[in-house]
N, C-alpha and C. Protein backbone atom coordinates (compact mmCIF):
# COMPACT_ATOMS: atom_id res chain seq x y z
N UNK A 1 62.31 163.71 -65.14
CA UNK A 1 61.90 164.98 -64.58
C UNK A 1 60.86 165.60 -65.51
N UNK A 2 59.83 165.83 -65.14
CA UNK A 2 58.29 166.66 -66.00
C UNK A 2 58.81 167.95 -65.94
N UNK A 3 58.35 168.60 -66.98
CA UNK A 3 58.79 169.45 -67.78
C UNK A 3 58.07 170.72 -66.26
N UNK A 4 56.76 170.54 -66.09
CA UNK A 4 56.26 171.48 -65.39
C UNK A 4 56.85 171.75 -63.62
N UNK A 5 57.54 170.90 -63.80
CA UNK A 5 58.76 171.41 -62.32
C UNK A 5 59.71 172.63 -62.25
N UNK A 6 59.86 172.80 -63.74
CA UNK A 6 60.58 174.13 -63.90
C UNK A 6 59.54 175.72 -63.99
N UNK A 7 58.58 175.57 -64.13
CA UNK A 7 57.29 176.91 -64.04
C UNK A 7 57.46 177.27 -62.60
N UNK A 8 56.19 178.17 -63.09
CA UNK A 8 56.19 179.22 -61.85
C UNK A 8 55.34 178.38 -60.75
N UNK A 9 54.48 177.32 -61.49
CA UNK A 9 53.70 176.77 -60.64
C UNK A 9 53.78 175.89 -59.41
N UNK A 10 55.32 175.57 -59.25
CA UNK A 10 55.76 174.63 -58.51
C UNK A 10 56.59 175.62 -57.56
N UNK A 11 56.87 176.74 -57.84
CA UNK A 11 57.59 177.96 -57.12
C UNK A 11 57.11 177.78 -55.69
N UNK A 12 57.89 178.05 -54.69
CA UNK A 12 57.62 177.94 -53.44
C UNK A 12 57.15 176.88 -52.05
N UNK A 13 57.70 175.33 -53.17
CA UNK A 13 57.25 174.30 -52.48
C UNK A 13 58.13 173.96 -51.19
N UNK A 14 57.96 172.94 -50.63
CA UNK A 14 59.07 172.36 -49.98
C UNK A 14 60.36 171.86 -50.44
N UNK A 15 61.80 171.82 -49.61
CA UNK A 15 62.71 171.20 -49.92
C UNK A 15 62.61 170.23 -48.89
N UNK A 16 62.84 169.16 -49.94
CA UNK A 16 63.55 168.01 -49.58
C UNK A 16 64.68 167.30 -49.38
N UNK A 17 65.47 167.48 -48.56
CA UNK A 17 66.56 167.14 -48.46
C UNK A 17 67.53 166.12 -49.04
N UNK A 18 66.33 164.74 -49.07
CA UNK A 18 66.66 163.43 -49.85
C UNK A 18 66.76 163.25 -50.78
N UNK A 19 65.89 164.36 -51.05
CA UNK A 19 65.20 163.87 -52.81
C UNK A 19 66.67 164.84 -53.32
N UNK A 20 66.45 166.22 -52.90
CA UNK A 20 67.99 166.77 -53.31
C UNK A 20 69.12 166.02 -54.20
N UNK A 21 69.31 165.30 -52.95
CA UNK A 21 70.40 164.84 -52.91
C UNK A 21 71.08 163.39 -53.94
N UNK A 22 69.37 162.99 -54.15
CA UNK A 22 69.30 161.72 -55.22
C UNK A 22 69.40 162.31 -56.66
N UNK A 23 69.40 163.12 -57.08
CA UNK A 23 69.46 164.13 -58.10
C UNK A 23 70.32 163.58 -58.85
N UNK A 24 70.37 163.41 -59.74
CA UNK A 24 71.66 163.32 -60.33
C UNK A 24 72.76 164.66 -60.64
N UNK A 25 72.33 165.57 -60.94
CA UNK A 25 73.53 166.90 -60.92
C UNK A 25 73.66 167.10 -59.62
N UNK A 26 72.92 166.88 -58.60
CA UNK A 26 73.56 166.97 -57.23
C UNK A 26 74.86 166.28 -57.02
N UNK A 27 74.62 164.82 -57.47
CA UNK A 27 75.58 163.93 -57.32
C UNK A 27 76.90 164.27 -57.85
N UNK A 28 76.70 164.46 -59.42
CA UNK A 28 77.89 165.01 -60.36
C UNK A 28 78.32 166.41 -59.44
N UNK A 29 77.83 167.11 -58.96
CA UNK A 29 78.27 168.08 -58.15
C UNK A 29 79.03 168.11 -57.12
N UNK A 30 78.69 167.19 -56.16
CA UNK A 30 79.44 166.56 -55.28
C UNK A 30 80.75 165.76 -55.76
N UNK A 31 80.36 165.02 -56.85
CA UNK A 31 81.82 163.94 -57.00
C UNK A 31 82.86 165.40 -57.35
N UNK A 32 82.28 166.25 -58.69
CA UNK A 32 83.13 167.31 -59.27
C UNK A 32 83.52 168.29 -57.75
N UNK A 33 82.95 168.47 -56.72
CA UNK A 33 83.39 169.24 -55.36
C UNK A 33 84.54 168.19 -55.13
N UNK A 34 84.35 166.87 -55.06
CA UNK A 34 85.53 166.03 -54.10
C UNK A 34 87.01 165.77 -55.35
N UNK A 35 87.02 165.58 -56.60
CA UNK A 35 87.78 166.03 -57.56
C UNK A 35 88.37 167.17 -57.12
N UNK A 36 88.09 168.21 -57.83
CA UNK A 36 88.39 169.82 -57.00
C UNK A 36 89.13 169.45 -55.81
N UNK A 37 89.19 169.04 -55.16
CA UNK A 37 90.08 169.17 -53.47
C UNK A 37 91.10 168.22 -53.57
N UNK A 38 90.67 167.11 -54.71
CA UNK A 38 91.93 165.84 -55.01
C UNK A 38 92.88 166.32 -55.57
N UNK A 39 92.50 167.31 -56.91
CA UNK A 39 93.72 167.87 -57.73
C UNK A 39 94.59 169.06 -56.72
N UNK A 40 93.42 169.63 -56.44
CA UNK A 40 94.48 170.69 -55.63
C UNK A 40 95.21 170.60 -54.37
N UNK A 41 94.44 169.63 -53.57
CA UNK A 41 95.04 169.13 -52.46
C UNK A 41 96.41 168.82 -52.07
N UNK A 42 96.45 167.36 -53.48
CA UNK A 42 97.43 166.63 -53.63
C UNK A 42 98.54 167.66 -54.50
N UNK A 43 98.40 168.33 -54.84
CA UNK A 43 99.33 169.47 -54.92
C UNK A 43 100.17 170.36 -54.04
N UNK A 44 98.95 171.35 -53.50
CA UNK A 44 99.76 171.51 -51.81
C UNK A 44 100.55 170.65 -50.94
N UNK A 45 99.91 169.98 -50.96
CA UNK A 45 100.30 169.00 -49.98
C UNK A 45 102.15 168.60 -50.18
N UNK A 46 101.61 167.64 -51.41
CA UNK A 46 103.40 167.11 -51.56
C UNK A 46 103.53 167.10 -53.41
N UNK A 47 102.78 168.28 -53.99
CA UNK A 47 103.51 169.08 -55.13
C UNK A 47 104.40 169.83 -55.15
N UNK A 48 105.46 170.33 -54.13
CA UNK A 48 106.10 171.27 -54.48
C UNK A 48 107.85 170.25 -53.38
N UNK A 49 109.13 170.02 -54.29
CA UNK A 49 109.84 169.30 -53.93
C UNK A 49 111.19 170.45 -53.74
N UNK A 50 112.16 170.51 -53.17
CA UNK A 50 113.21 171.06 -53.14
C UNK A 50 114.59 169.67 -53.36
N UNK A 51 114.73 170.42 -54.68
CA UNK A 51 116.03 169.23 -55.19
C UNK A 51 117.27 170.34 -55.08
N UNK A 52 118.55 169.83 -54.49
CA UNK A 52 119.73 170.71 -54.17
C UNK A 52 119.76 171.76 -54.11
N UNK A 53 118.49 172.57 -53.20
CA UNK A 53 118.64 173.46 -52.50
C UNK A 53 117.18 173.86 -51.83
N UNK A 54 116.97 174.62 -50.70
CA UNK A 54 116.16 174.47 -49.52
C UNK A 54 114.75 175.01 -50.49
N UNK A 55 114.95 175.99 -51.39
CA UNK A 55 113.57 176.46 -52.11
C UNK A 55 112.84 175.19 -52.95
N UNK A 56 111.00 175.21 -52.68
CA UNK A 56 110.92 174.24 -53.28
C UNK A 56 110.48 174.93 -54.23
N UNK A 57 110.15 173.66 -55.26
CA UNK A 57 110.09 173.97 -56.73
C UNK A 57 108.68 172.97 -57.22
N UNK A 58 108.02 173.07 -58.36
CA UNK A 58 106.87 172.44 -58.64
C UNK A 58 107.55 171.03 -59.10
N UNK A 59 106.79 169.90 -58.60
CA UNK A 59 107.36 168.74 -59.00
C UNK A 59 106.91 168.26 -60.67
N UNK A 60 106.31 169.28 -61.31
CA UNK A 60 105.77 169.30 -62.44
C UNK A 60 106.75 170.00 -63.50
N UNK A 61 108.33 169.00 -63.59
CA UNK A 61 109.23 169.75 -64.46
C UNK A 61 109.49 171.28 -64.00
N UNK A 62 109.55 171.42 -62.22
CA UNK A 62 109.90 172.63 -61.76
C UNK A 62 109.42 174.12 -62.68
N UNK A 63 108.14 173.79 -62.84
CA UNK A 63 107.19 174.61 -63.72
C UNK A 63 106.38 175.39 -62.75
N UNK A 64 106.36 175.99 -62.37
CA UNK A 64 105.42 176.75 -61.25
C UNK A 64 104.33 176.95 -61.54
N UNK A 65 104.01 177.39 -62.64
CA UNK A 65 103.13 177.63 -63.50
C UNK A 65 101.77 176.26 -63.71
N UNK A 66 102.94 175.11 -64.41
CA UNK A 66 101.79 174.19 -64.20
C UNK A 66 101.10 174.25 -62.44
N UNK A 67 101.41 174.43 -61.25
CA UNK A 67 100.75 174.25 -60.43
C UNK A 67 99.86 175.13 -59.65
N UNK A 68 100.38 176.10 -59.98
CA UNK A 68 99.91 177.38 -59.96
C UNK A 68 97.92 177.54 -60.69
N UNK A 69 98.23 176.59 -61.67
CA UNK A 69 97.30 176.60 -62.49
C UNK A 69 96.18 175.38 -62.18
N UNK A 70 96.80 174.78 -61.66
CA UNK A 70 95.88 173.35 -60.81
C UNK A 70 95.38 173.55 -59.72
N UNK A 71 96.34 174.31 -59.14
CA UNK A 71 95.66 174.84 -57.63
C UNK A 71 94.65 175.71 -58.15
N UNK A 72 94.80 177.05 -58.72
CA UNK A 72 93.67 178.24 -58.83
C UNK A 72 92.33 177.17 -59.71
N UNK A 73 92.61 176.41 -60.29
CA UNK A 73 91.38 175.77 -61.51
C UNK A 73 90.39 174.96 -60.26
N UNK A 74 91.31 173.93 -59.80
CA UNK A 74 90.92 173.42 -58.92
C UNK A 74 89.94 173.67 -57.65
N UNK A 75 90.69 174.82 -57.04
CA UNK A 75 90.05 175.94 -55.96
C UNK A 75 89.02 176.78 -56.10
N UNK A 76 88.89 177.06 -57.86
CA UNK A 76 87.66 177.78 -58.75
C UNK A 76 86.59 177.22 -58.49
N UNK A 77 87.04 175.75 -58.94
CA UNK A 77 86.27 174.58 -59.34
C UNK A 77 85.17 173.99 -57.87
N UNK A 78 86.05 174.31 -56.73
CA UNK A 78 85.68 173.86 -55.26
C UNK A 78 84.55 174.88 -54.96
N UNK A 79 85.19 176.17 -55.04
CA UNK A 79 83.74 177.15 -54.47
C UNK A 79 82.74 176.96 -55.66
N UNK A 80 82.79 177.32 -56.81
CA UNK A 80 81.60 177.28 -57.95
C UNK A 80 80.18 175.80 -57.64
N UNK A 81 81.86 175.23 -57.12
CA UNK A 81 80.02 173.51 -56.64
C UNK A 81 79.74 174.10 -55.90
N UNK A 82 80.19 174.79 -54.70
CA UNK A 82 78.94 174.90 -53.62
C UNK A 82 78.83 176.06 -54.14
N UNK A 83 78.83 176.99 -54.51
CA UNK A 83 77.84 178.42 -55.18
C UNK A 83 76.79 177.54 -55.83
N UNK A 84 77.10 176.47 -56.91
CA UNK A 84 75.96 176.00 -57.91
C UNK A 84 75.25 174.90 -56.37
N UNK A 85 75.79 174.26 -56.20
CA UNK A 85 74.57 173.69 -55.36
C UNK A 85 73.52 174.37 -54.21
N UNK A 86 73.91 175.57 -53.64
CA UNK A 86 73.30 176.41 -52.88
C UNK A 86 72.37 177.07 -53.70
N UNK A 87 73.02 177.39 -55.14
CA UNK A 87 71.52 177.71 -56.51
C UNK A 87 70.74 176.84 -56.62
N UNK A 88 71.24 175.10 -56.47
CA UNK A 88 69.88 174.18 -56.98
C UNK A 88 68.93 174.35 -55.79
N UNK A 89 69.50 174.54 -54.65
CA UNK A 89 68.79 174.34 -53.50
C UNK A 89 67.49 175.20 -53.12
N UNK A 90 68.29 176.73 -54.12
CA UNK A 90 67.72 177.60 -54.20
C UNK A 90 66.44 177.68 -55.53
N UNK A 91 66.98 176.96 -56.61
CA UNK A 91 66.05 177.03 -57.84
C UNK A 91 64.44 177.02 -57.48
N UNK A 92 64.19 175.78 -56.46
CA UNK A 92 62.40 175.67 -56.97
C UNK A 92 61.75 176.95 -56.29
N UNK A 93 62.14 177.97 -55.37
CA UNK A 93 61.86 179.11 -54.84
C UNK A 93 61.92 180.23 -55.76
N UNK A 94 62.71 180.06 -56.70
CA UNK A 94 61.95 180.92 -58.10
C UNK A 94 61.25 180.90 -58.88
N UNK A 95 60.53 182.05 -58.77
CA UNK A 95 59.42 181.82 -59.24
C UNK A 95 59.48 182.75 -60.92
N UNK A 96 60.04 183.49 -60.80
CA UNK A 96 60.35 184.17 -62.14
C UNK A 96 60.83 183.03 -62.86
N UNK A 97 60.43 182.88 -64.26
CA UNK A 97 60.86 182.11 -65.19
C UNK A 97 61.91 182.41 -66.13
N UNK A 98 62.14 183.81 -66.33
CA UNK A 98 63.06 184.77 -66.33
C UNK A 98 64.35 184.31 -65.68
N UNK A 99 64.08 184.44 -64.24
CA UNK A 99 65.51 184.39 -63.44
C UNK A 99 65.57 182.89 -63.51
N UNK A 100 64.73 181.53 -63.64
CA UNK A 100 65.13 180.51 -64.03
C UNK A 100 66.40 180.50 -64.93
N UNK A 101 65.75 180.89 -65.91
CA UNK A 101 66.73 181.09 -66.92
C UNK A 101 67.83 182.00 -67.11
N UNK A 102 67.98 182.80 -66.35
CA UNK A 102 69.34 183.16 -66.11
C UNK A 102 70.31 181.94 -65.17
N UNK A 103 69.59 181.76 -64.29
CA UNK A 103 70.66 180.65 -63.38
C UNK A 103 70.98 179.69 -63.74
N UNK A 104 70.08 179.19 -65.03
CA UNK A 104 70.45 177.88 -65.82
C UNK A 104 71.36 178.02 -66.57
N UNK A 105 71.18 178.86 -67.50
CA UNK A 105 72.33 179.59 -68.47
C UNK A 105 73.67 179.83 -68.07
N UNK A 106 73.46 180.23 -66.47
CA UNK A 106 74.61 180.26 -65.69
C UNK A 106 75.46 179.69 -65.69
N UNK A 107 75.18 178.19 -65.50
CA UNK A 107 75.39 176.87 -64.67
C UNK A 107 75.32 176.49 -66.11
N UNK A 108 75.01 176.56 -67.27
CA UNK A 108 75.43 175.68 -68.52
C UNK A 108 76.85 176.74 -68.97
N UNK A 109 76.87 177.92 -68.93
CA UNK A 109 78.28 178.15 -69.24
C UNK A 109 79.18 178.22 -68.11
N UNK A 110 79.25 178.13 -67.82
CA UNK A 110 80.08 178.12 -66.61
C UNK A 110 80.78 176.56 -66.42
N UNK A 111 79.45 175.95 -66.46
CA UNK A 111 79.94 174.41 -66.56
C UNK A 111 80.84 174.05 -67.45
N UNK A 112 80.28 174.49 -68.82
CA UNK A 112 81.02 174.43 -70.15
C UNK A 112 82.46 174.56 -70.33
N UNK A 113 82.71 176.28 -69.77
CA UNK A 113 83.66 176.81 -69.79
C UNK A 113 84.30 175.49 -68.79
N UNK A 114 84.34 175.24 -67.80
CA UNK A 114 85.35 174.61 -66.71
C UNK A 114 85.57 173.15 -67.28
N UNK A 115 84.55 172.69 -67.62
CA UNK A 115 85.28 171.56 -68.74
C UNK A 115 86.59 171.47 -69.76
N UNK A 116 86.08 172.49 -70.21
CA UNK A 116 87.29 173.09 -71.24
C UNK A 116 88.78 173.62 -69.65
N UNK A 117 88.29 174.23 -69.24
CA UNK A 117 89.29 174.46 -68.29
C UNK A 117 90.30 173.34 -67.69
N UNK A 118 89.61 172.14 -67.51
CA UNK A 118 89.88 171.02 -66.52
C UNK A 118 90.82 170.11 -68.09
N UNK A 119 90.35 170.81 -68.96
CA UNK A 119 90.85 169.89 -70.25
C UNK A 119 92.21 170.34 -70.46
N UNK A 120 92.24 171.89 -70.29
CA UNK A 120 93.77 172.40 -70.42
C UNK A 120 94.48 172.40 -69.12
N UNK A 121 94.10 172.18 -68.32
CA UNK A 121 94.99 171.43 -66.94
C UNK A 121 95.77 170.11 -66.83
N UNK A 122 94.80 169.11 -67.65
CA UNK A 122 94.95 167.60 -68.03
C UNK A 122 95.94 167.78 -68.86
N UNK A 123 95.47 168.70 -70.04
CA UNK A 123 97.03 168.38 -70.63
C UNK A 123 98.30 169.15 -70.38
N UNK A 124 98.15 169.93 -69.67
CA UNK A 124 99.56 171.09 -69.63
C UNK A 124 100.00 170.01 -67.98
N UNK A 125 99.19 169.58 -67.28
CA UNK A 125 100.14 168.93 -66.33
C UNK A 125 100.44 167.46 -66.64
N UNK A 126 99.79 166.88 -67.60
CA UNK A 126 100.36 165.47 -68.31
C UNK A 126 101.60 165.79 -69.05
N UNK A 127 101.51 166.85 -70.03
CA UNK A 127 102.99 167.11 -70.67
C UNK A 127 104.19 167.53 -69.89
N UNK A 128 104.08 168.33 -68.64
CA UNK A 128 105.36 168.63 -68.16
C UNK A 128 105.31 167.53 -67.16
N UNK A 129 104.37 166.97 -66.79
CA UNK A 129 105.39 165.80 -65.88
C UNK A 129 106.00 164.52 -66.87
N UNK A 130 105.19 164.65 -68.13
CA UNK A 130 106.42 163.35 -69.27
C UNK A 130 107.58 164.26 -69.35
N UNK A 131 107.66 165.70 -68.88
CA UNK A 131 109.12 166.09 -69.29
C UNK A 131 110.06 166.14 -68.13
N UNK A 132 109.38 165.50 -66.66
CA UNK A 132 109.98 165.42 -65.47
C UNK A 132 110.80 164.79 -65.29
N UNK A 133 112.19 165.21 -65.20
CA UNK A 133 113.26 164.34 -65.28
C UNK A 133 113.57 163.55 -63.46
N UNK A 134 113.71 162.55 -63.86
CA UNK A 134 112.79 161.40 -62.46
C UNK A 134 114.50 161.04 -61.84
N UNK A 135 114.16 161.85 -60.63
CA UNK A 135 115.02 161.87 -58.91
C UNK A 135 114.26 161.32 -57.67
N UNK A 136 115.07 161.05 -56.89
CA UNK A 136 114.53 160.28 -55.34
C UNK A 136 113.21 160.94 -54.99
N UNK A 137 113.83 162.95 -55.20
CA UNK A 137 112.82 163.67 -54.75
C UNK A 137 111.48 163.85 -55.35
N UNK A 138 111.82 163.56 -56.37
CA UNK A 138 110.10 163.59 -57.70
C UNK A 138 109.21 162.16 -57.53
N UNK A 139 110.59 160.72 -57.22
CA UNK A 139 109.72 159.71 -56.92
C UNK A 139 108.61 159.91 -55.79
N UNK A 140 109.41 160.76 -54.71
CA UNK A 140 108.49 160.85 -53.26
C UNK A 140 107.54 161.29 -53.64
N UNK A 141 107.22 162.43 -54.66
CA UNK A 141 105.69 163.25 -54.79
C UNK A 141 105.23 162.50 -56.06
N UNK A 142 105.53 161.53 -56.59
CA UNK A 142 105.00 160.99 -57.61
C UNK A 142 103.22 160.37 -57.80
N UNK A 143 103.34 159.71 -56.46
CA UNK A 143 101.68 159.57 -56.61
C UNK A 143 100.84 160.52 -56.62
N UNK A 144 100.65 162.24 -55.54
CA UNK A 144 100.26 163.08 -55.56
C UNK A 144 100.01 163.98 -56.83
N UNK A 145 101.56 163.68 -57.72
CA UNK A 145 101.52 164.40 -59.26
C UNK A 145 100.32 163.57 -60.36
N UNK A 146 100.92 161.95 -59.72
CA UNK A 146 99.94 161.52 -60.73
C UNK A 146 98.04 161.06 -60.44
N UNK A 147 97.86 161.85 -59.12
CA UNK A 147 96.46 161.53 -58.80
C UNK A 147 95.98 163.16 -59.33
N UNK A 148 96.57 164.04 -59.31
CA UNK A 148 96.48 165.35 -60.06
C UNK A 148 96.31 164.97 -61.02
N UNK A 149 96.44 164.39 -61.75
CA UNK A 149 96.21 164.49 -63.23
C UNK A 149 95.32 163.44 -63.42
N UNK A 150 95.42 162.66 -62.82
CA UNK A 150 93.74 161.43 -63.22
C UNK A 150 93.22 162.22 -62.94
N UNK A 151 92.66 162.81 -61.69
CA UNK A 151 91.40 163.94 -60.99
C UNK A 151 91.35 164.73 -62.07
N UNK A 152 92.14 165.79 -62.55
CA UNK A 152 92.03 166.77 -63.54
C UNK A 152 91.23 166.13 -64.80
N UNK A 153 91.63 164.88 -65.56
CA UNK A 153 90.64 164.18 -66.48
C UNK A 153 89.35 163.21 -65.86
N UNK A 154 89.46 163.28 -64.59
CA UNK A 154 88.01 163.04 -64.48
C UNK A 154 86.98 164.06 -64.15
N UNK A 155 87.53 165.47 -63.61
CA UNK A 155 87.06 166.41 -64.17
C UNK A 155 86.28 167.03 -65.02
N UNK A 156 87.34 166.49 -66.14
CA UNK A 156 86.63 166.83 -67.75
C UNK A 156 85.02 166.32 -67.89
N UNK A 157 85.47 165.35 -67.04
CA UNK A 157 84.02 164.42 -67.75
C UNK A 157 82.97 165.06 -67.06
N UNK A 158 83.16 164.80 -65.57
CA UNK A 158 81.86 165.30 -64.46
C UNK A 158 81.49 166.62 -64.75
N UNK A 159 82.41 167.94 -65.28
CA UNK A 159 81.98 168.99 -65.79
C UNK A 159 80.93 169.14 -67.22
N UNK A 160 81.95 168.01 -67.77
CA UNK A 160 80.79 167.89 -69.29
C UNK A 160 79.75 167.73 -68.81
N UNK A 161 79.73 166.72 -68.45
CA UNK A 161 78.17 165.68 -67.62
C UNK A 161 77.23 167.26 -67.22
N UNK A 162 77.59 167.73 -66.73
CA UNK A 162 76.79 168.99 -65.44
C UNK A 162 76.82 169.85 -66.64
N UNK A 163 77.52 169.95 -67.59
CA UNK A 163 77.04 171.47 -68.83
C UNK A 163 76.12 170.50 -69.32
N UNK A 164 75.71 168.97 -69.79
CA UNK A 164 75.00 168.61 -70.67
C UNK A 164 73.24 168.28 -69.39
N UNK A 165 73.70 168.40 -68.35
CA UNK A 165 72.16 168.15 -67.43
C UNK A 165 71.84 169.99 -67.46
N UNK A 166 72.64 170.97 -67.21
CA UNK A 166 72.35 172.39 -67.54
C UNK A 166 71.65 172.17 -68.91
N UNK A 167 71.99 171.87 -70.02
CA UNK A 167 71.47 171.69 -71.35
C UNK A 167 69.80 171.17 -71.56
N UNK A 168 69.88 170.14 -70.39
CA UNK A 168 68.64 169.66 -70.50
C UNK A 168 67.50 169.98 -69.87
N UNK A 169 68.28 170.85 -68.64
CA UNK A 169 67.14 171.73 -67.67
C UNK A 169 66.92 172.59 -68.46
N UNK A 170 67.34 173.48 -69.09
CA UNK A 170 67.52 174.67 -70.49
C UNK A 170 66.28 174.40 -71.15
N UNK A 171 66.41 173.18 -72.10
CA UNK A 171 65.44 172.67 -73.17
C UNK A 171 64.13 172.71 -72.34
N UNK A 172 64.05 172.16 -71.33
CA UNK A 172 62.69 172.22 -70.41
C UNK A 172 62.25 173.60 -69.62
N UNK A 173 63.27 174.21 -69.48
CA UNK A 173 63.00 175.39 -69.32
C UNK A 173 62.13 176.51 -70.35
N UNK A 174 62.69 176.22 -71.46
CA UNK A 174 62.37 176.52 -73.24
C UNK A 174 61.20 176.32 -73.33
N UNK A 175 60.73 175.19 -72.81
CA UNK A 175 59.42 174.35 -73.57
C UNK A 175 58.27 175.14 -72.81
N UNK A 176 58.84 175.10 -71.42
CA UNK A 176 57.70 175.26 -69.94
C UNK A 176 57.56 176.85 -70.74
N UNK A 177 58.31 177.93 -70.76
CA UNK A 177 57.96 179.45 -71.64
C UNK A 177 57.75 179.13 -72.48
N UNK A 178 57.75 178.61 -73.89
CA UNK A 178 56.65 178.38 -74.82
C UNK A 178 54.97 177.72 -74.67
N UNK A 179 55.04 176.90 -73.47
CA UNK A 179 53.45 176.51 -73.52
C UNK A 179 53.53 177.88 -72.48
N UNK A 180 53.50 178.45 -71.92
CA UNK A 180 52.96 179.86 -71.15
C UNK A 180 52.71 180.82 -71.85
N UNK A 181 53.26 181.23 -73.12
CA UNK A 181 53.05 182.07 -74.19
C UNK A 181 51.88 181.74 -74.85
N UNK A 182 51.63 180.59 -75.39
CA UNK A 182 50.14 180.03 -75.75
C UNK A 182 49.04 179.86 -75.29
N UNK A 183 49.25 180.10 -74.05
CA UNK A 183 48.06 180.07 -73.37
C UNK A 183 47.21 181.27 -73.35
N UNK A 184 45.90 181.34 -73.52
CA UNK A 184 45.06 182.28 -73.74
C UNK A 184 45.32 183.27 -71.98
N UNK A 185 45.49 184.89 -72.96
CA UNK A 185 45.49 185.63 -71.41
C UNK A 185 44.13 186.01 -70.63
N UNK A 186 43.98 185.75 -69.70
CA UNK A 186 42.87 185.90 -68.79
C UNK A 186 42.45 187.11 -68.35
């Protein structure tokens, strides 16, 4: 990607739909959207078990909490991709270099932060299900518990990935306002 795609000069071109979409943070965006709906899904769905008596309970060492916390991270995690991808879609139509850089900055902490987020999910629902004491009823939701928690650490990564492409749109962002500052004013 050339540095001068991020200026003002490219402001207002066409979107391309294809090209979009070949992107690579598009992509990481999308996989991290379909993650997001795996962890939390498979939670709703058949995370919550009722063992000797009709109330159910989190199949995560009957911790409510751990799921409580997978669902809301998860569900965070689902709208923020499409908020951030409706921004990339939106980026080359800004033309302020200014508001570039606020939306980038955005999308690098934000990203950041949910990495770290997806990291304390991974481990607070890896530790209480090693403390899940294993019944008929926990076997039944067992794959659902444990595709929650792969999703949650693959998470980690696709979020890193998307704070470190924020990082690199940043640096080019940086560069494109420093050669504009040097340039003789007219």
């Amino acid at each position: 990607m050339e540095a001068a795609s991020f200026g003002a000069g490219r402001a207002g071109g066409g979107f391309d739909p294809m090209e979009f979409l070949k992107q690579p943070q598009t992509i990481l965006r999308i996989v991290s959207w379909v993650f997001s709906i795996v962890v939390f899904g498979s939670i709703v769905n058949e995370g919550y078990i009722n063992i000797d008596s009709p109330q159910l309970h989190c199949v995560y060492n009957r911790n409510e909490s751990a799921c409580n916390y997978a669902i809301s991270i998860g569900l965070i995690a689902f709208f923020a991709c499409v908020f951030f991808i409706a921004l990339d879609m939106k980026f080359p139509q800004i033309s302020s270099v200014k508001d570039r850089k606020k939306a980038v900055l955005l999308d690098m902490g934000f990203s950041g932060c949910w990495s770290f987020m997806w990291f304390v999910c991974f481990c607070f629902l890896a530790n209480q299900w090693q403390r899940t004491e294993k019944a008929k009823e926990v076997d039944q939701a067992a794959d659902a518990a444990r595709a929650a928690i792969a999703f949650s650490f693959f998470s980690i990564i696709s979020w890193g990935y998307l704070s470190l492409c924020s990082l690199e749109k940043f640096k080019q962002l940086a560069f494109v306002e420093e050669e504009s500052k040097s340039l003789p004013n007219l």
